[in-house]
C-alpha atoms as a PDB file:
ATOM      1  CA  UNK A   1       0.000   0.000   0.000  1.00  0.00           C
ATOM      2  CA  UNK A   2       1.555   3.289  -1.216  1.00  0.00           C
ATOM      3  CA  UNK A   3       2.042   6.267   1.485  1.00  0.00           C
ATOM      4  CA  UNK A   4       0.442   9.322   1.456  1.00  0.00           C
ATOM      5  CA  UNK A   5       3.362  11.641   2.241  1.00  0.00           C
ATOM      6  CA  UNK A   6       3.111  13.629  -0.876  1.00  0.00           C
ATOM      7  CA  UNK A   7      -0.890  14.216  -0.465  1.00  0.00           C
ATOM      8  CA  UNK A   8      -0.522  15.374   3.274  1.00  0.00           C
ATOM      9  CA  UNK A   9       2.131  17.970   1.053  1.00  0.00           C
ATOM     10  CA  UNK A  10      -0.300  19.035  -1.356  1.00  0.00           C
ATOM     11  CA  UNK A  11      -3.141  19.477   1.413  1.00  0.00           C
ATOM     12  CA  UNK A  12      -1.074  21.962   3.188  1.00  0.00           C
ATOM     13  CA  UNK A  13      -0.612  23.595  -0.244  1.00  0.00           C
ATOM     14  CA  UNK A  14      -4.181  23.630  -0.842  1.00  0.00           C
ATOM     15  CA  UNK A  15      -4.914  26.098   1.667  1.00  0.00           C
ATOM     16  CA  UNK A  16      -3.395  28.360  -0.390  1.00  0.00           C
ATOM     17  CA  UNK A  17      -6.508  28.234  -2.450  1.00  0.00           C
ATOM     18  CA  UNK A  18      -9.357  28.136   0.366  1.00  0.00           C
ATOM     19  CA  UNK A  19     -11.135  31.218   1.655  1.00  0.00           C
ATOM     20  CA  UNK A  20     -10.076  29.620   5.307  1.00  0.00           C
ATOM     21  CA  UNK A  21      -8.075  31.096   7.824  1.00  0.00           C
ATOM     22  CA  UNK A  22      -4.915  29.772   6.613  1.00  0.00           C
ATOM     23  CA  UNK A  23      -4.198  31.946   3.744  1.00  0.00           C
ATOM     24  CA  UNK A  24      -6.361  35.116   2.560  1.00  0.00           C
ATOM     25  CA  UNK A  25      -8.227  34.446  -0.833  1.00  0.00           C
ATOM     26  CA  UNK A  26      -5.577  37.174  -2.657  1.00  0.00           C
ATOM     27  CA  UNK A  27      -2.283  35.625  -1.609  1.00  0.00           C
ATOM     28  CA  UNK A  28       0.157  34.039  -3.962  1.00  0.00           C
ATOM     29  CA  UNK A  29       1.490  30.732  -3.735  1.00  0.00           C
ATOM     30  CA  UNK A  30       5.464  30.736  -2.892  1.00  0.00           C
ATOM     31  CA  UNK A  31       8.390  28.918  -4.233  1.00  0.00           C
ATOM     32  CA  UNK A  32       7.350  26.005  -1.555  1.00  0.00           C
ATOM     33  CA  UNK A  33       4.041  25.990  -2.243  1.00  0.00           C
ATOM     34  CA  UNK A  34       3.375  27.909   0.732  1.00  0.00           C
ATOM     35  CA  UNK A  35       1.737  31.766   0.632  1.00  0.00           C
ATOM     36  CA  UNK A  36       3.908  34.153  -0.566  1.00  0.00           C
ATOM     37  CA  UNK A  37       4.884  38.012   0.174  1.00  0.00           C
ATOM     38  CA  UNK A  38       1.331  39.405  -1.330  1.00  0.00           C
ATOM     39  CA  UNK A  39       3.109  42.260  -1.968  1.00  0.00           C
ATOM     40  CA  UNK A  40       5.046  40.375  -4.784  1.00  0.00           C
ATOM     41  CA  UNK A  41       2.499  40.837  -7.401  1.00  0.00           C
ATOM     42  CA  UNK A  42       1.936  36.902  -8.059  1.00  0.00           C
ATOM     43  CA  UNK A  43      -1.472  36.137  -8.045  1.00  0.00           C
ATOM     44  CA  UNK A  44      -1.557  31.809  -8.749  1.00  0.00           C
ATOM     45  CA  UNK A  45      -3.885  30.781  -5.768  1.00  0.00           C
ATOM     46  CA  UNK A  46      -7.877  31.011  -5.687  1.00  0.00           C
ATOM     47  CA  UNK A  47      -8.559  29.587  -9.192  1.00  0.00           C
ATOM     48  CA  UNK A  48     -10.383  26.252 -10.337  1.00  0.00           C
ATOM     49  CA  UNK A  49      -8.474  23.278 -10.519  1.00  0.00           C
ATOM     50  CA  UNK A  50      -5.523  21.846  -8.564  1.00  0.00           C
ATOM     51  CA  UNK A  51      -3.321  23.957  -6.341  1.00  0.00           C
ATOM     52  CA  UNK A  52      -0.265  25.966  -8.122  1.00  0.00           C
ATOM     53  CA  UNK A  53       3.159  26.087  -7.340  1.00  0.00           C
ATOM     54  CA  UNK A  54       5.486  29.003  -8.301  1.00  0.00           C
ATOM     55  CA  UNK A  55       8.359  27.866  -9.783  1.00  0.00           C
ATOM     56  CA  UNK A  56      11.524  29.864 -11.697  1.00  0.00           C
ATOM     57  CA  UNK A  57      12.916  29.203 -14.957  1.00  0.00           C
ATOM     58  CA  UNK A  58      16.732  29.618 -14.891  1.00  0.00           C
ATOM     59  CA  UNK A  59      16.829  32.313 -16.825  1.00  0.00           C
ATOM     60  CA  UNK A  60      15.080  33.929 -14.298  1.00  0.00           C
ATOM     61  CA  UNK A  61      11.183  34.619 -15.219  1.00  0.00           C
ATOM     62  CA  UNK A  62       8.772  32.983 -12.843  1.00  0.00           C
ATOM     63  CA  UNK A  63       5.453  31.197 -13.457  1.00  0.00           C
ATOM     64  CA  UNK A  64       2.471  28.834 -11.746  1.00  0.00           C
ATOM     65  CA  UNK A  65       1.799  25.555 -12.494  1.00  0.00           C
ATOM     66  CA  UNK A  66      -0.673  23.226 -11.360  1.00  0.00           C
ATOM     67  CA  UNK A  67       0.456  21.039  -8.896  1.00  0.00           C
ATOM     68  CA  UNK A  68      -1.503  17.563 -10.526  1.00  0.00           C
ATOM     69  CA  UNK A  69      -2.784  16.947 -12.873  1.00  0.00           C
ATOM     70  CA  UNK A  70      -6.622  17.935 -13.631  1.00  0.00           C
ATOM     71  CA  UNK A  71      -9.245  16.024 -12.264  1.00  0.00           C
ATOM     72  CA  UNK A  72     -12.510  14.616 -13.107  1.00  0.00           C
ATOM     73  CA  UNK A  73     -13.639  16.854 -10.351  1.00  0.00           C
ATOM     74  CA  UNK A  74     -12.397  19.550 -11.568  1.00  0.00           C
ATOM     75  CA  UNK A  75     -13.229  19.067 -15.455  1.00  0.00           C
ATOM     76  CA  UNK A  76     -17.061  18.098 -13.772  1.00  0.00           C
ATOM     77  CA  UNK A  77     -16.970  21.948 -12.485  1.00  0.00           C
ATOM     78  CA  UNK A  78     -16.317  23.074 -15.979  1.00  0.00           C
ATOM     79  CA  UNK A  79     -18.920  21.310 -17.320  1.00  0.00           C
ATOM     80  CA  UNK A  80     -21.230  22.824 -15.325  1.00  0.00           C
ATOM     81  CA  UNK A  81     -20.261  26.521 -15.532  1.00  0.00           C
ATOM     82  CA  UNK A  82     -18.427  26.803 -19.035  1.00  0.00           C
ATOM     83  CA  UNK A  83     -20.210  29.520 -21.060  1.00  0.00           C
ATOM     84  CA  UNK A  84     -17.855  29.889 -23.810  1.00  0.00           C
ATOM     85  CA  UNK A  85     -18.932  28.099 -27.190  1.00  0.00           C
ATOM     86  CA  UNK A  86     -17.379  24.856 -28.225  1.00  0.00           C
ATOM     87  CA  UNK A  87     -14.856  25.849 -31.383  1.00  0.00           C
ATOM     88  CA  UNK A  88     -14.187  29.120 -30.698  1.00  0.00           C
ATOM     89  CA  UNK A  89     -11.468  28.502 -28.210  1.00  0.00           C
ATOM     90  CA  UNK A  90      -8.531  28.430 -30.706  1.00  0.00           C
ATOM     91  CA  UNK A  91      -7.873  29.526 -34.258  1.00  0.00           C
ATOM     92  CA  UNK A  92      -7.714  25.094 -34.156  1.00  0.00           C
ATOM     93  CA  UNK A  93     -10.645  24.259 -33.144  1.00  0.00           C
ATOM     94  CA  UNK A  94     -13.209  25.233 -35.615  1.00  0.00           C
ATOM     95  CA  UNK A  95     -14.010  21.440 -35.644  1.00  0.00           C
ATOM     96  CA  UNK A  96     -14.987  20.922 -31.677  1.00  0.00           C
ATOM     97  CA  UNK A  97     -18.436  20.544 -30.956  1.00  0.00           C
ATOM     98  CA  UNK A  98     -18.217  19.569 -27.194  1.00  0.00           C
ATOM     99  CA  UNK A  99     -16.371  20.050 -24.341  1.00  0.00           C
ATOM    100  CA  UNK A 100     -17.278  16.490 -22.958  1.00  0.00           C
ATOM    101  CA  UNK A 101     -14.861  13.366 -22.216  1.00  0.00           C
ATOM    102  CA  UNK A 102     -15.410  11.371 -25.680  1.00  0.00           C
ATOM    103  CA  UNK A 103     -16.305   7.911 -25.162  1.00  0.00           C
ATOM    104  CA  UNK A 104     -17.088   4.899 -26.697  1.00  0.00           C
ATOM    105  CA  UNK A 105     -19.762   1.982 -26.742  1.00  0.00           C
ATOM    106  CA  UNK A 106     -18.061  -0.207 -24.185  1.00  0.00           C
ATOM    107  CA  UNK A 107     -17.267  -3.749 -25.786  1.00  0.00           C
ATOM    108  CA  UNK A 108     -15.094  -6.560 -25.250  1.00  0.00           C
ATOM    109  CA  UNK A 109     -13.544  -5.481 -28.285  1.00  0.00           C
ATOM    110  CA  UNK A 110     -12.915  -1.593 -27.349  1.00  0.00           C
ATOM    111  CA  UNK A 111      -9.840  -0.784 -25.418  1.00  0.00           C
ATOM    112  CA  UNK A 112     -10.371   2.877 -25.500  1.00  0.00           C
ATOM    113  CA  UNK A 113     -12.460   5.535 -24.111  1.00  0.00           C
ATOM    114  CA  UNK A 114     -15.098   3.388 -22.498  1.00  0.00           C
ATOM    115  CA  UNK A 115     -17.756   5.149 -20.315  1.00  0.00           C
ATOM    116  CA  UNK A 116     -15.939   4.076 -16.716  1.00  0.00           C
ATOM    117  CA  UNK A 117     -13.339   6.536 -17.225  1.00  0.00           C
ATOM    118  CA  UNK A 118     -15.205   9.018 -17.151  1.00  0.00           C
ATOM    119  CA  UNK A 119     -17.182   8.743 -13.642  1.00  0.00           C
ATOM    120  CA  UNK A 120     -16.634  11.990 -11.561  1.00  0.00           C
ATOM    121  CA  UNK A 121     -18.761  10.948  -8.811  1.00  0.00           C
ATOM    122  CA  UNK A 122     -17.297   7.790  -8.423  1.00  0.00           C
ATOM    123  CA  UNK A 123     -13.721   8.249  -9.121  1.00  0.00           C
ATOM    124  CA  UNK A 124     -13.224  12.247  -8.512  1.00  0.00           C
ATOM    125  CA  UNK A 125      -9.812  12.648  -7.869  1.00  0.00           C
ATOM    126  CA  UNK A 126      -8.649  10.188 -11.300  1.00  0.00           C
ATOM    127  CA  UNK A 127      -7.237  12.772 -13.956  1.00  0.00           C
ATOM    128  CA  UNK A 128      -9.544  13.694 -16.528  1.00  0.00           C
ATOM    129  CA  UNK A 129      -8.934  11.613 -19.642  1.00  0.00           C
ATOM    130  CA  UNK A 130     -10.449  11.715 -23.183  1.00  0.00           C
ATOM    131  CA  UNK A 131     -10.270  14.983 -23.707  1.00  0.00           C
ATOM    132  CA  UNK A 132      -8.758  16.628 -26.629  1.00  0.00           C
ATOM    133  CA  UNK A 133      -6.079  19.052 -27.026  1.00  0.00           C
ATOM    134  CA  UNK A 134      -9.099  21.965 -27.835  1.00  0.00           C
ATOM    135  CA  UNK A 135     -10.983  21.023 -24.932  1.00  0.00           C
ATOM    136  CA  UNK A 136      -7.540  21.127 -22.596  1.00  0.00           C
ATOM    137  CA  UNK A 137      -7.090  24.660 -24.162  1.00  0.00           C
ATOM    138  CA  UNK A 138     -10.482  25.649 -23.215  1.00  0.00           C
ATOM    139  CA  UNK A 139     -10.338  24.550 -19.415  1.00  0.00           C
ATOM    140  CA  UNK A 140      -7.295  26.008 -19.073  1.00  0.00           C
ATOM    141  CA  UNK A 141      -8.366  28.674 -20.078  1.00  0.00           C
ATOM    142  CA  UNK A 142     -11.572  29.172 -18.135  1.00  0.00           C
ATOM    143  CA  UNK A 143      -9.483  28.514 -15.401  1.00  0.00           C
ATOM    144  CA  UNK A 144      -8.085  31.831 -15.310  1.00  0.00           C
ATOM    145  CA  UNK A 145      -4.802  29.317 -16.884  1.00  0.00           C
ATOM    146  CA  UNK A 146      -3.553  28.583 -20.146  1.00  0.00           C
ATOM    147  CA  UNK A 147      -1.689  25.515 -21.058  1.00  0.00           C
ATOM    148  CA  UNK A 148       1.920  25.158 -20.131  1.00  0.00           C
ATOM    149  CA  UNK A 149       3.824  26.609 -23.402  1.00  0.00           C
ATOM    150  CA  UNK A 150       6.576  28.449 -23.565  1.00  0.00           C
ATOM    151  CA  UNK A 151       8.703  30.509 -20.820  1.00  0.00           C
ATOM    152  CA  UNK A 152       7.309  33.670 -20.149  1.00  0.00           C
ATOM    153  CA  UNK A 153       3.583  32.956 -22.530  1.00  0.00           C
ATOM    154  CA  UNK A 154       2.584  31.997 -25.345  1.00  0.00           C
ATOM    155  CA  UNK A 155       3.010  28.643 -27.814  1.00  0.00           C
ATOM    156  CA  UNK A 156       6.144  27.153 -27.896  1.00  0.00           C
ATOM    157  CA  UNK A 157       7.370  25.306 -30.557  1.00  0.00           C
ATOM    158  CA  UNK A 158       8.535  21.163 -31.210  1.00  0.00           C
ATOM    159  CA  UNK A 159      11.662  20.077 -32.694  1.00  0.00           C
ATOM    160  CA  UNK A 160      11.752  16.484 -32.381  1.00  0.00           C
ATOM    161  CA  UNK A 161      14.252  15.658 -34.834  1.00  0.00           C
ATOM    162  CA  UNK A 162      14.059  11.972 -35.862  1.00  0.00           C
ATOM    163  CA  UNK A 163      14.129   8.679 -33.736  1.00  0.00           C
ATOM    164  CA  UNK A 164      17.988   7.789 -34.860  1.00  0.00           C
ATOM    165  CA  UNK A 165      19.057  11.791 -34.486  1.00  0.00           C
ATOM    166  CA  UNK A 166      17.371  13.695 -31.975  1.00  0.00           C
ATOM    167  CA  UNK A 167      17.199  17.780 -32.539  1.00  0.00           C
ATOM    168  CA  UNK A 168      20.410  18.526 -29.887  1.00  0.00           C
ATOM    169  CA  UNK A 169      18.158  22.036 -30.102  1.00  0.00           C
ATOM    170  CA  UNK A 170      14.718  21.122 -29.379  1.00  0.00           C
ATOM    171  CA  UNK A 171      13.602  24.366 -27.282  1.00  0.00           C
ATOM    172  CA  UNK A 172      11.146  21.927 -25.742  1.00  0.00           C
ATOM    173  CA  UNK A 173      14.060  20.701 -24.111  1.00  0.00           C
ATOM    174  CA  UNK A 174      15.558  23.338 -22.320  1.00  0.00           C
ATOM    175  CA  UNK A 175      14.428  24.708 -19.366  1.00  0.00           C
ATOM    176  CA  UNK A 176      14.979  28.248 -20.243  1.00  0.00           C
ATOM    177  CA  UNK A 177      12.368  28.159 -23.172  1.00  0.00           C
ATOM    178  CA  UNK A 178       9.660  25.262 -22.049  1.00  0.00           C
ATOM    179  CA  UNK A 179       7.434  25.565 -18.456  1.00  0.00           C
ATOM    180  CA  UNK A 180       6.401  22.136 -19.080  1.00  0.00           C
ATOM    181  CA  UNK A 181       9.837  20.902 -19.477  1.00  0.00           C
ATOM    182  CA  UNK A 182      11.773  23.244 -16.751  1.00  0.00           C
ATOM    183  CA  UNK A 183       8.841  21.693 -13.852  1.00  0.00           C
ATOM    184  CA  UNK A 184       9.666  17.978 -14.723  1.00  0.00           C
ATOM    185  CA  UNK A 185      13.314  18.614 -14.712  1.00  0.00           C
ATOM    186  CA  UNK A 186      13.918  20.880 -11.685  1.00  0.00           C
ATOM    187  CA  UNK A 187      15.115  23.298 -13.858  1.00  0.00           C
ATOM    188  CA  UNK A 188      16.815  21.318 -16.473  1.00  0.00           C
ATOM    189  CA  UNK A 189      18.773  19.401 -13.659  1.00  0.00           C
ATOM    190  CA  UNK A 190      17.221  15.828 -13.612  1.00  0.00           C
ATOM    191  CA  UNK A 191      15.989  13.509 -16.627  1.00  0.00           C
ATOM    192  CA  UNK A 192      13.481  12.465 -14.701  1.00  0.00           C
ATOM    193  CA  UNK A 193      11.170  14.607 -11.877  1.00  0.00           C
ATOM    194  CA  UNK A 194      12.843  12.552  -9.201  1.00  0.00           C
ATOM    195  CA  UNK A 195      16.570  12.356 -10.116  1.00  0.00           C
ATOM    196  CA  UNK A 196      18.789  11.005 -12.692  1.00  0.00           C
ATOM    197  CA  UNK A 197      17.654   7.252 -12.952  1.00  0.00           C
ATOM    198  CA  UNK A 198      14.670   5.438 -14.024  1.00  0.00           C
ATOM    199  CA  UNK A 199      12.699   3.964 -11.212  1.00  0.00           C
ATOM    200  CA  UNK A 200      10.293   1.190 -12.781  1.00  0.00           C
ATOM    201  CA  UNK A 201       7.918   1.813  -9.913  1.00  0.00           C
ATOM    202  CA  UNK A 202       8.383   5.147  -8.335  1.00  0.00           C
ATOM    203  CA  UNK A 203       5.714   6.731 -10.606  1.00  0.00           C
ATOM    204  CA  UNK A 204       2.338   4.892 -12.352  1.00  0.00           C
ATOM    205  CA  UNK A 205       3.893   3.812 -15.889  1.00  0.00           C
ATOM    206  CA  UNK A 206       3.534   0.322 -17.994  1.00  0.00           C
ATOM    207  CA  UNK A 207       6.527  -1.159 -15.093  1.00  0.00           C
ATOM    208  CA  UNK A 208       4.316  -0.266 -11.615  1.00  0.00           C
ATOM    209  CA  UNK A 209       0.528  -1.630 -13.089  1.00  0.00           C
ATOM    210  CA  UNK A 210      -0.987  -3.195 -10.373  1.00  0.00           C
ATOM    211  CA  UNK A 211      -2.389  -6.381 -11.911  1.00  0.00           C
ATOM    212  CA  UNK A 212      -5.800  -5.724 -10.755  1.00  0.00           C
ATOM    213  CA  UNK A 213      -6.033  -2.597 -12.236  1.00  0.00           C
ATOM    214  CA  UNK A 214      -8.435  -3.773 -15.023  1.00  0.00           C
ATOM    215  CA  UNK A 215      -5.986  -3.125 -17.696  1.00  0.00           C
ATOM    216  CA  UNK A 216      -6.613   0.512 -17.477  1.00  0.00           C
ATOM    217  CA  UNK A 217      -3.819   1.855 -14.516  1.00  0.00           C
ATOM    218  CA  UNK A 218      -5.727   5.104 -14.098  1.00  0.00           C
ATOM    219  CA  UNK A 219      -5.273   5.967 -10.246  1.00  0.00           C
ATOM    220  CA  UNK A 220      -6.144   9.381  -7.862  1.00  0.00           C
ATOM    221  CA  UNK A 221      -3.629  11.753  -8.858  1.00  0.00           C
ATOM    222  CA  UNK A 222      -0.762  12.146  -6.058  1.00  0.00           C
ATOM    223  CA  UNK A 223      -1.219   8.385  -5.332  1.00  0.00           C
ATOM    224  CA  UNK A 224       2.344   7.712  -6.050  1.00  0.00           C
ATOM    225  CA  UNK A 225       4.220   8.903  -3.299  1.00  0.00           C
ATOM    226  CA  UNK A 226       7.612   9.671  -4.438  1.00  0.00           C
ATOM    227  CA  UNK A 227       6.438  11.028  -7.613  1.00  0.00           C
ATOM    228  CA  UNK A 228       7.628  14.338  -7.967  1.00  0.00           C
ATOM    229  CA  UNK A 229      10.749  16.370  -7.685  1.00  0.00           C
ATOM    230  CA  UNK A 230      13.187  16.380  -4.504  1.00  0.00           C
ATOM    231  CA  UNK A 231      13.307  19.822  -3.293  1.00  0.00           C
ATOM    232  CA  UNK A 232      11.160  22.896  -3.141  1.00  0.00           C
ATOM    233  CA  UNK A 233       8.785  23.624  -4.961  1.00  0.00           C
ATOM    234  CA  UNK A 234       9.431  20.530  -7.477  1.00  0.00           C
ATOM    235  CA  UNK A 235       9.280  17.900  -4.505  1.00  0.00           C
ATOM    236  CA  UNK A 236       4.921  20.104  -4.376  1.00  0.00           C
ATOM    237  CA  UNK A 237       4.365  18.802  -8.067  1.00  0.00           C
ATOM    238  CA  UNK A 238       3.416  15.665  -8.919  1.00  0.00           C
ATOM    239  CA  UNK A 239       3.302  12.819 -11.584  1.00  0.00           C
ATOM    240  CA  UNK A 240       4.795  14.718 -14.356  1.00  0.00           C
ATOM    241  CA  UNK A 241       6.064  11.392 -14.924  1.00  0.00           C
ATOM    242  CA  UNK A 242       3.789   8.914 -16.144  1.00  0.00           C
ATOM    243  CA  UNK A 243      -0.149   9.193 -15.097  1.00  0.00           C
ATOM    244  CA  UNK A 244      -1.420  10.301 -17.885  1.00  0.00           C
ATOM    245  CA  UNK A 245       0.330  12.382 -20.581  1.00  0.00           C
ATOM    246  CA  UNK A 246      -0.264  16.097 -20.551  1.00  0.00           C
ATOM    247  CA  UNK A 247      -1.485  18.379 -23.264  1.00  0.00           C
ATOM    248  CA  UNK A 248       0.967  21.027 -23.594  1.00  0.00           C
ATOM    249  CA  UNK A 249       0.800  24.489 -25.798  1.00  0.00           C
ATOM    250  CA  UNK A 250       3.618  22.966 -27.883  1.00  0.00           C
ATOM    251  CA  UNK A 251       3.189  22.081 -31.206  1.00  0.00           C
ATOM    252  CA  UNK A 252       4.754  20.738 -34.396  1.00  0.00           C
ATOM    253  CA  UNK A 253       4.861  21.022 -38.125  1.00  0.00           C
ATOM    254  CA  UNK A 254       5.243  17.927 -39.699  1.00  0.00           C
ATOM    255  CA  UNK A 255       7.802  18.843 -43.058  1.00  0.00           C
ATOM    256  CA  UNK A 256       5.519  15.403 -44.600  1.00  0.00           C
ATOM    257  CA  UNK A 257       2.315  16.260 -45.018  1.00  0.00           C
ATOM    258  CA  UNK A 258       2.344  20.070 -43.355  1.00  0.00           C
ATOM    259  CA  UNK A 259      -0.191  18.993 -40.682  1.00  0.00           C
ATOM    260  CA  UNK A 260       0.040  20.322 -37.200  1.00  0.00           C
ATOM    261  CA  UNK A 261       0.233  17.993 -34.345  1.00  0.00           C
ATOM    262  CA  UNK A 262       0.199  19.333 -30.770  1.00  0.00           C
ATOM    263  CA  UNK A 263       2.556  17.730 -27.618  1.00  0.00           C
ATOM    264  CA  UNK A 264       1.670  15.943 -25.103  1.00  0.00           C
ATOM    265  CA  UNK A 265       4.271  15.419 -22.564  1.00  0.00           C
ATOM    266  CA  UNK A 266       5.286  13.008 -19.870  1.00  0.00           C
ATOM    267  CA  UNK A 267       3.788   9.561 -20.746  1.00  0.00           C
ATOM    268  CA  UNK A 268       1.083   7.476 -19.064  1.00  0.00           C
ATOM    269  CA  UNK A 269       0.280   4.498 -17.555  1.00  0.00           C
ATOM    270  CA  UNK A 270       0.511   2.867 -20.767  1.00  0.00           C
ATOM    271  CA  UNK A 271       4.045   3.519 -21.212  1.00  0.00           C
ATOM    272  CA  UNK A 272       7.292   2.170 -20.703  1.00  0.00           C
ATOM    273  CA  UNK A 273      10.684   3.310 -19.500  1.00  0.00           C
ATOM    274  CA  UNK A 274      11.666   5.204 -23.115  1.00  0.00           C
ATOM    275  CA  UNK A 275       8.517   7.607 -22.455  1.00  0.00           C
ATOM    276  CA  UNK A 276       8.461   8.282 -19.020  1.00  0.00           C
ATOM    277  CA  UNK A 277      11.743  11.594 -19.228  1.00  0.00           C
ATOM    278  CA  UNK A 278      11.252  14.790 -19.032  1.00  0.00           C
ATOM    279  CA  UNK A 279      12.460  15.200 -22.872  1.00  0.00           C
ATOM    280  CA  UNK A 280       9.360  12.655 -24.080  1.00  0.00           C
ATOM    281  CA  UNK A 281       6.635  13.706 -25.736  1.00  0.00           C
ATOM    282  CA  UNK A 282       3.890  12.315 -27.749  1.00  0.00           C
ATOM    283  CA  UNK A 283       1.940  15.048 -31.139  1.00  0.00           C
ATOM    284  CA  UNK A 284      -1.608  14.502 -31.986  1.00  0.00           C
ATOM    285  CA  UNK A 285      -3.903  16.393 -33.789  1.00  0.00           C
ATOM    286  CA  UNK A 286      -5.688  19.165 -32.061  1.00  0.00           C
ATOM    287  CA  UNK A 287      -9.499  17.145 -32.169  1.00  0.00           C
ATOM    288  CA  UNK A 288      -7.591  13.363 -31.125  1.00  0.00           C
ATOM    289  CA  UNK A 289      -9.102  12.344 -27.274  1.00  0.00           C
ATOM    290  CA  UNK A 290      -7.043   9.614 -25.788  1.00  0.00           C
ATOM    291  CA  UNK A 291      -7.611   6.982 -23.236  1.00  0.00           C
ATOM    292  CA  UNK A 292      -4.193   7.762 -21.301  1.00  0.00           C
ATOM    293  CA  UNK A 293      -3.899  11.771 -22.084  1.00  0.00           C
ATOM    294  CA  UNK A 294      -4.806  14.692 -19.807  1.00  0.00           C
ATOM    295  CA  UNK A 295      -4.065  18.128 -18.944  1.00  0.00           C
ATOM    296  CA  UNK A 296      -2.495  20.232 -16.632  1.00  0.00           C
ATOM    297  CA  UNK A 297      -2.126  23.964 -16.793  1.00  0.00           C
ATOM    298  CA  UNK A 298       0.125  27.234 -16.425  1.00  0.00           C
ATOM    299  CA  UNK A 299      -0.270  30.575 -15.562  1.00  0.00           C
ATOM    300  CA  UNK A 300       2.011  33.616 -16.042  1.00  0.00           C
ATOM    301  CA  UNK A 301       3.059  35.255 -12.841  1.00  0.00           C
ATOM    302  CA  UNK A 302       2.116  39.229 -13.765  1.00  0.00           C
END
């Protein structure tokens, strides 16, 4: 049975977005994930979703990100409150007609998006899955967020290179240029959120299923304990490793056919030890839900 260490860690960061006693409703989160100096300008705390952690780039500019990934709880409240119209939230997304989980007629047969994994009242505090890339944009978004992209705002871009020569160059690679990236890596320090070596079990990928799972592997979010980074603030985010992938605002060009596939980042439960790095990434197109990909957001510090 896994601990709860890094949960009773995140609780104690969630006060920083109550209205309680702990923390006043207008105070910024700090570098370790507890209320900052108000003074400073940073306004990350009192907004939908999971908790945010402020974290610093080493070049120097400072940001929020969410401290786990999103929740069916949390996608459940945006459900019920979005008012925005489905397709309008990106130049992209002409083609979405619903913010909803996509799923499937469950079958023997369908390995997929079947309708129990998507069952917020049962299972509140699993990531959201089944979503795609326009409806990630569009939480984020109504969050008060936007999705983790490049340093300092905005989209950042992919350079993958090729399987047998990877782009030495790839800015979503280097901690100075990608939020997603910088989080998972401590700052570009580690390969992995908790240190320089795989660990087959130390966060939920294709090496620590639990067997009676039901082929699926979704768990709560925070469940594995040692999943996140080893000092403050990384050691207040978690499962940036494995999980479920994470959309990103990163996208790429493909020089075959000229489509544009955005990144997902991370890996899942469905993966093994070659996609669970920092420097992983998966690109689908914009309107592709996935059984295994989620979100998680950003926010500029102003």
């Amino acid at each position: 049975m896994r601990t709860t260490l890094w949960l009773m860690a995140c609780l104690l960061c969630a006060a920083c977005n109550s209205a309680g006693d702990a923390a006043d409703a207008g105070d910024p989160i700090g570098q370790d994930g507890s209320p900052a100096d108000s003074t400073s300008g940073a306004t990350c705390d009192g907004l939908p979703g999971p908790p945010m952690i402020h974290v610093q780039a080493p070049e120097g500019t400072t940001y929020c990100i969410d401290s786990t990934e999103v929740t069916q709880a949390h996608y459940a409240q945006f459900l019920a409150a979005v008012q925005a119209t489905p397709g309008t939230e990106h130049p992209e997304c002409g083609l979405n007609k619903d913010y909803s989980p996509t799923l499937w007629p469950d079958s023997a047969e369908n390995e997929f998006c079947k309708h129990d994994m998507w069952t917020p009242s049962a299972t509140p505090n699993r990531p959201v899955v089944c979503i795609d890339w326009c409806d990630a944009y569009a939480y984020c978004t109504w969050a008060g967020k936007r999705l983790c992209g490049k340093v300092g705002g905005g989209p950042g871009p992919f350079s993958p290179g090729t399987v047998s020569g990877p782009d030495p160059n790839n800015p979503a690679a280097n901690a100075s240029l990608s939020e997603w990236y910088n989080a998972c890596s401590q700052g570009g320090i580690t390969p992995y959120p908790y240190g320089d070596t795989y660990q087959p079990t130390t966060c939920l990928g294709w090496d620590a299923l639990d067997p009676d799972a039901g082929g699926k592997g979704l768990g709560d979010v925070g469940s594995f304990a040692g999943c996140h980074g080893t000092a403050a603030p990384y050691s207040f985010i978690a499962d940036l490793s494995g999980s479920v992938s994470e959309f990103t605002d990163e996208s790429y060009v493909s020089p075959n056919d000229g489509f544009k596939d955005y990144v997902s980042r991370g890996g899942s439960y469905a993966n093994g030890h070659a996609d669970m790095s920092c420097i992983s990434a998966s690109t689908v197109g914009a309107n592709a839900p996935g059984p295994a990909t989620g979100v998680r957001c950003c926010k500029s510090l102003l």
